[in-house]
Protein backbone atom coordinates (compact mmCIF):
# COMPACT_ATOMS: atom_id res chain seq x y z
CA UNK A 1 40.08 77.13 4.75
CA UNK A 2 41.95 78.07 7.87
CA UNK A 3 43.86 75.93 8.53
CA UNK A 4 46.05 75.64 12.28
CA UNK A 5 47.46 72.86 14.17
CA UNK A 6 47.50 72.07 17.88
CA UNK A 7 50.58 69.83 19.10
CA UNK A 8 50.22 67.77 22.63
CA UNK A 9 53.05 67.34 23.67
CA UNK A 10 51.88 64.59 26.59
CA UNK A 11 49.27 63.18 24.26
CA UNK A 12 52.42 62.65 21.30
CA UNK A 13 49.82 64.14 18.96
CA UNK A 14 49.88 66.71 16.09
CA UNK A 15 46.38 67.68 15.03
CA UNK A 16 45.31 69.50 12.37
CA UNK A 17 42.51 71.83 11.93
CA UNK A 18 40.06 74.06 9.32
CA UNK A 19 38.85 76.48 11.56
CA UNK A 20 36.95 74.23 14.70
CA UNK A 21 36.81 71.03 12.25
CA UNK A 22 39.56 68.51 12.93
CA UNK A 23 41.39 67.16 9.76
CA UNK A 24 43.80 64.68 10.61
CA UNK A 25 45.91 63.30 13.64
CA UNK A 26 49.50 62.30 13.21
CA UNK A 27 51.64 60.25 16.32
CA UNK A 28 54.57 62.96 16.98
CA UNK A 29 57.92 62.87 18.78
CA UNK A 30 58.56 66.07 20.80
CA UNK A 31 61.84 67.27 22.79
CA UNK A 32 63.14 65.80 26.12
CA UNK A 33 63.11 66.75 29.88
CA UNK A 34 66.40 68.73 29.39
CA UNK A 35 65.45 70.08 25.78
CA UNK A 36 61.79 70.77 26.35
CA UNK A 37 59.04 71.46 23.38
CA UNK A 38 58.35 74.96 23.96
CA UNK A 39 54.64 75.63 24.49
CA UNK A 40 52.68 78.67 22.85
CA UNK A 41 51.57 79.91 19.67
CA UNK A 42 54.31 80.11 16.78
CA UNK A 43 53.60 80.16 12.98
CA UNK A 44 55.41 78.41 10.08
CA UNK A 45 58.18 80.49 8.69
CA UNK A 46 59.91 78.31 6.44
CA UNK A 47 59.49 75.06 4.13
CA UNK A 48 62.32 73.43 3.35
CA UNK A 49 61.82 69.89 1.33
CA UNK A 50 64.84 66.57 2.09
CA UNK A 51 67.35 69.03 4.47
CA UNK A 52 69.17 65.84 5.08
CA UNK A 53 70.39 64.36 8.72
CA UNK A 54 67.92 63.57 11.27
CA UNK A 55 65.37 65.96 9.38
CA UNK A 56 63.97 63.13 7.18
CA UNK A 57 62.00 64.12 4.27
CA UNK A 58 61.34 67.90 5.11
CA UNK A 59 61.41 70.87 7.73
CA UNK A 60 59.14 73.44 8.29
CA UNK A 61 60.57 76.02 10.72
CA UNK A 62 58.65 77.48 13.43
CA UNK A 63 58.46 81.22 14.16
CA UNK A 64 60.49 80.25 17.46
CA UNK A 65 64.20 80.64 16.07
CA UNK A 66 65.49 76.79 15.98
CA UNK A 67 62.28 74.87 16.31
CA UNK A 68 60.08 73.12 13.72
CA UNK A 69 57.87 70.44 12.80
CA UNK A 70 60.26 67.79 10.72
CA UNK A 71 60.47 64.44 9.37
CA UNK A 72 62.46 61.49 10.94
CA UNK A 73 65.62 59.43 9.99
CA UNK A 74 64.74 57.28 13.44
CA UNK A 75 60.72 56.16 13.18
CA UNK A 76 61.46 54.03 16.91
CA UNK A 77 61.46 57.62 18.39
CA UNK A 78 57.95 58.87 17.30
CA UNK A 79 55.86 58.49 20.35
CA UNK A 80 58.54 59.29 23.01
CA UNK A 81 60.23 62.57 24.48
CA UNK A 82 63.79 62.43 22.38
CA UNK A 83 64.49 65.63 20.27
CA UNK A 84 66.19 68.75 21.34
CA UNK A 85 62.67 70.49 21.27
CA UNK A 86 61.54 69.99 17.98
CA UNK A 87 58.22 68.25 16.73
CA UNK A 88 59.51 64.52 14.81
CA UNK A 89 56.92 63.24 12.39
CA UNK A 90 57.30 59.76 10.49
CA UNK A 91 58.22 60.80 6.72
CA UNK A 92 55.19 60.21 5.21
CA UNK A 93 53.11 62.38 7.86
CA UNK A 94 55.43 65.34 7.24
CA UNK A 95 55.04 65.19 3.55
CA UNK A 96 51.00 65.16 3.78
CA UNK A 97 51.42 67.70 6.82
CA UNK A 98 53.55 69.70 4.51
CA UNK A 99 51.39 69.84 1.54
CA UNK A 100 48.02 70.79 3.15
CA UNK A 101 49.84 74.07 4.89
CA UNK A 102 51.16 77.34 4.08
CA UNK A 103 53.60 79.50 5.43
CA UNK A 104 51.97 81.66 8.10
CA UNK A 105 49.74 78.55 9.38
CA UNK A 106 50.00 79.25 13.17
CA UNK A 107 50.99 76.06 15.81
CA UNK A 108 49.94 76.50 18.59
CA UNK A 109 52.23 73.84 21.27
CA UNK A 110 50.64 73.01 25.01
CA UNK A 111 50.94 70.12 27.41
């Protein structure tokens, strides 16, 4: 399995992938007009499980010093331009997102 994942950050989707086969899609929050996503190809560096704050039930940091994928203490903003550039998840997405990847699984982040 190889798995990657391929973030829209118009569509609001995270999707995951083995090789060309799509997995699963999860509804995302990504980072607003003044605090953009940044798009390109980063890899997960870092799990960490319940960081606390508005990191809901776990962080996985992206290659990209300050960005990640995380979980949500605000579910209302999933589906809308909010963060300061990171990729929100509901709780329960993260968790299953969290256990089906490794650290090195690249992201790869476009419009």
């Amino acid at each position: 399995m190889v798995y990657w994942i391929n973030v829209s950050t118009t569509r609001h989707e995270l999707k995951l992938f083995d090789g060309s086969t799509l997995i699963k899609t999860y509804p995302i929050a990504v980072g607003k007009m003044v605090t953009p996503t940044p798009f390109g190809s980063y890899q997960i560096i870092n799990k960490q499980p319940n960081p606390g704050g508005p990191y809901g039930a776990f962080w996985m940091g992206l290659s990209k010093p300050h960005y990640g994928i995380h979980g949500t203490n605000d579910p209302s903003s999933i589906g809308k331009n909010v963060s300061l550039g990171c990729i929100r998840m509901y709780n329960q997405d993260v968790l299953d997102l969290s256990s089906r990847v490794t650290l090195g699984t690249d992201v790869v982040i476009r419009k």
